[in-house]
C-alpha atoms as a PDB file:
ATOM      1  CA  UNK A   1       0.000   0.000   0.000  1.00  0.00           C
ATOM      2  CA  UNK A   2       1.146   3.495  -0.616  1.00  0.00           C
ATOM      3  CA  UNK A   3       2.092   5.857   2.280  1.00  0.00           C
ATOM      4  CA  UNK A   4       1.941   9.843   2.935  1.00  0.00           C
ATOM      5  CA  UNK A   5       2.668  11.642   5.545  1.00  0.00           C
ATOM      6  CA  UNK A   6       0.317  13.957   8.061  1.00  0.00           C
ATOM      7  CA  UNK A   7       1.371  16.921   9.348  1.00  0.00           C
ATOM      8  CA  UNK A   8      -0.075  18.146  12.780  1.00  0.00           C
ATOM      9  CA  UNK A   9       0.750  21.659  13.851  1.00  0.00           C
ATOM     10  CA  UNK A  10       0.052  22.669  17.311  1.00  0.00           C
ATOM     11  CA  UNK A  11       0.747  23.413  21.354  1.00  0.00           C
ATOM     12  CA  UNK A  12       1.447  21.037  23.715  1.00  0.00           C
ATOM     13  CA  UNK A  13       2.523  21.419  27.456  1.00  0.00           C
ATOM     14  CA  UNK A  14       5.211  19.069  28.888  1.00  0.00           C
ATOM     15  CA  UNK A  15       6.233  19.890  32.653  1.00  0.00           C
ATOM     16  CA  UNK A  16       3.926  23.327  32.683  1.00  0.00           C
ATOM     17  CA  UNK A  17       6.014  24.746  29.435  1.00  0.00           C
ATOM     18  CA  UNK A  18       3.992  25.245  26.397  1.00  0.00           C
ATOM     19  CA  UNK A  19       6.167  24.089  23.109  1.00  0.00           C
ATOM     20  CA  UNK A  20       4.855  25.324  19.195  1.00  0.00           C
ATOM     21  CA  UNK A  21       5.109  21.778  17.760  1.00  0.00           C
ATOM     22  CA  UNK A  22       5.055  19.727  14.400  1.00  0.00           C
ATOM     23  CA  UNK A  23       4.032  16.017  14.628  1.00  0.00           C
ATOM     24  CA  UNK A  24       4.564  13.672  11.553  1.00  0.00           C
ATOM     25  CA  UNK A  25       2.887  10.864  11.292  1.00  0.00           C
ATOM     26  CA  UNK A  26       3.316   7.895   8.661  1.00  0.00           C
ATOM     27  CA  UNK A  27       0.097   7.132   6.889  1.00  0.00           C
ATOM     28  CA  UNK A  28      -2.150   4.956   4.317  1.00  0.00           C
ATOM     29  CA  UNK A  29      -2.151   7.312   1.088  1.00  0.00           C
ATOM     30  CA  UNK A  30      -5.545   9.193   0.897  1.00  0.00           C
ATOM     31  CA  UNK A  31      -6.229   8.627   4.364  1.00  0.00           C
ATOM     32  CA  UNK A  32      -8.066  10.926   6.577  1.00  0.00           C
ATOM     33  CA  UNK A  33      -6.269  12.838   9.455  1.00  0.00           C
ATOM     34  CA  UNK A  34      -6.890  11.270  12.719  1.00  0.00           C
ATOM     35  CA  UNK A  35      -6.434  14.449  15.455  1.00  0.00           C
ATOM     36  CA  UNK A  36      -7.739  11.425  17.761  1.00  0.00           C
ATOM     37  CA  UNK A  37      -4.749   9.233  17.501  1.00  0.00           C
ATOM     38  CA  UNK A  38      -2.165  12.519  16.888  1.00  0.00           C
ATOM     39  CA  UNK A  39      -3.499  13.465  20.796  1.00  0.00           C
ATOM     40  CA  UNK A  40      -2.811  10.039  21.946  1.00  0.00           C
ATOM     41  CA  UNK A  41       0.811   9.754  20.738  1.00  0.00           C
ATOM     42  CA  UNK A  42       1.492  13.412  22.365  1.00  0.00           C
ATOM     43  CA  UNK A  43      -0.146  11.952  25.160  1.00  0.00           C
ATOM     44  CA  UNK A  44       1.914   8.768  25.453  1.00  0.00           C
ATOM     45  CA  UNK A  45       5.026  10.962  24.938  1.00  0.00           C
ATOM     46  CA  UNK A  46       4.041  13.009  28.085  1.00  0.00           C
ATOM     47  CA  UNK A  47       2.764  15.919  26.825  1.00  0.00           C
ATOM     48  CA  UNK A  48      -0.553  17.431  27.888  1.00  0.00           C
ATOM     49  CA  UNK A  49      -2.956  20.468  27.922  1.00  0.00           C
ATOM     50  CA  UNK A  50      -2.687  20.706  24.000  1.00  0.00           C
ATOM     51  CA  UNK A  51      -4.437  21.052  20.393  1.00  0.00           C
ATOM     52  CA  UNK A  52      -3.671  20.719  16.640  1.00  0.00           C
ATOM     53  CA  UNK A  53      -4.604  24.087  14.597  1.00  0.00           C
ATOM     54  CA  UNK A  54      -3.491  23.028  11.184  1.00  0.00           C
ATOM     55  CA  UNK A  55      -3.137  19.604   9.668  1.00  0.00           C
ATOM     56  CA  UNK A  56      -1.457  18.693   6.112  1.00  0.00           C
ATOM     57  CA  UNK A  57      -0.321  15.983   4.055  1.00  0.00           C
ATOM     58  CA  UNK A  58       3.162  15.201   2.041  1.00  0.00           C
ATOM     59  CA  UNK A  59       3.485  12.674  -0.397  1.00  0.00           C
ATOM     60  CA  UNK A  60       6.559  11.051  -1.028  1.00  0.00           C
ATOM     61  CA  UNK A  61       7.503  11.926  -4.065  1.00  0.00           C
ATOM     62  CA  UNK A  62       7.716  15.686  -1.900  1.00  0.00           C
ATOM     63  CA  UNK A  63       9.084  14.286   0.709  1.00  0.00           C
ATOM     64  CA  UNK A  64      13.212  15.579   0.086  1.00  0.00           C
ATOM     65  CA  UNK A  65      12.358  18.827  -1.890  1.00  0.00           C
ATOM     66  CA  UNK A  66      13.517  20.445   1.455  1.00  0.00           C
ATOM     67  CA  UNK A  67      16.321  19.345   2.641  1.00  0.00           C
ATOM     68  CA  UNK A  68      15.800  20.660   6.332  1.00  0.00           C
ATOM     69  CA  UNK A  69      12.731  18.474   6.733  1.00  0.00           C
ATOM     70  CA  UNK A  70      14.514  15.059   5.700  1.00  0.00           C
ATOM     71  CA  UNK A  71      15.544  13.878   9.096  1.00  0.00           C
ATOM     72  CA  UNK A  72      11.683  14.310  10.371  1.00  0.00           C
ATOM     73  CA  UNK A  73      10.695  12.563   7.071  1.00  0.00           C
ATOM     74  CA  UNK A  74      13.098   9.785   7.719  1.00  0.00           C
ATOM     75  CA  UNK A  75      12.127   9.176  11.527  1.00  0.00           C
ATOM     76  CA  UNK A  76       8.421   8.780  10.973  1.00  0.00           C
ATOM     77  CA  UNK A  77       9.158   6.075   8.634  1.00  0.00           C
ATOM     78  CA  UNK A  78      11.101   4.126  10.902  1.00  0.00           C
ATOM     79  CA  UNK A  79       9.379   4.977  13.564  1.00  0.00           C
ATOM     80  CA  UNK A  80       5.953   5.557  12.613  1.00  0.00           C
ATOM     81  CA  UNK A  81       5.790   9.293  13.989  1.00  0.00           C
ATOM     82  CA  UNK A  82       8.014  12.020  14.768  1.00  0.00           C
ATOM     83  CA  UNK A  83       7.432  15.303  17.161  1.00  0.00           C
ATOM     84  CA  UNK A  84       9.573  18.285  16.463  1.00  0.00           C
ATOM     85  CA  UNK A  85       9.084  20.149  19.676  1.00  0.00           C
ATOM     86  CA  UNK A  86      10.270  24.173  19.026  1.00  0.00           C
ATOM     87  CA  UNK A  87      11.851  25.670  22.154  1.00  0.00           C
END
């Protein structure tokens, strides 16, 4: 099956600090976001008191056009989901 990538933007708190954050999360192609399970994984990473604001999708034939984002890219596939937490 073919895979894209969701893109949750948002604020979480971890230990009373508020972070801006991006969460990538590996999906089924043509799949519809699921804030439900994006909430859960922020959840069972610790962080709390939080909400998505914007949500987007990446295919992956745009998945290296930027260079910067690669790493992120490359983590949710091996791991399923990666949090970029802005400090």
């Amino acid at each position: 099956m073919e895979k894209e990538f969701h893109i949750y933007l948002g604020k979480f708190k971890i230990d009373e600090n508020e972070f801006p954050l991006m969460l990538y999360i590996l999906a089924e192609k043509d799949s519809e976001y699921n804030i439900d399970y994006a909430v859960s994984i922020m959840e069972d990473e610790g962080f709390e008191d939080g909400n998505f604001n914007k949500v987007g999708k990446k295919n992956f034939e745009e998945m290296y056009e930027d260079e910067k984002f690669k790493e992120y890219f490359e983590s949710a596939l091996e791991f399923g989901y990666c949090i970029v937490k802005y400090t």
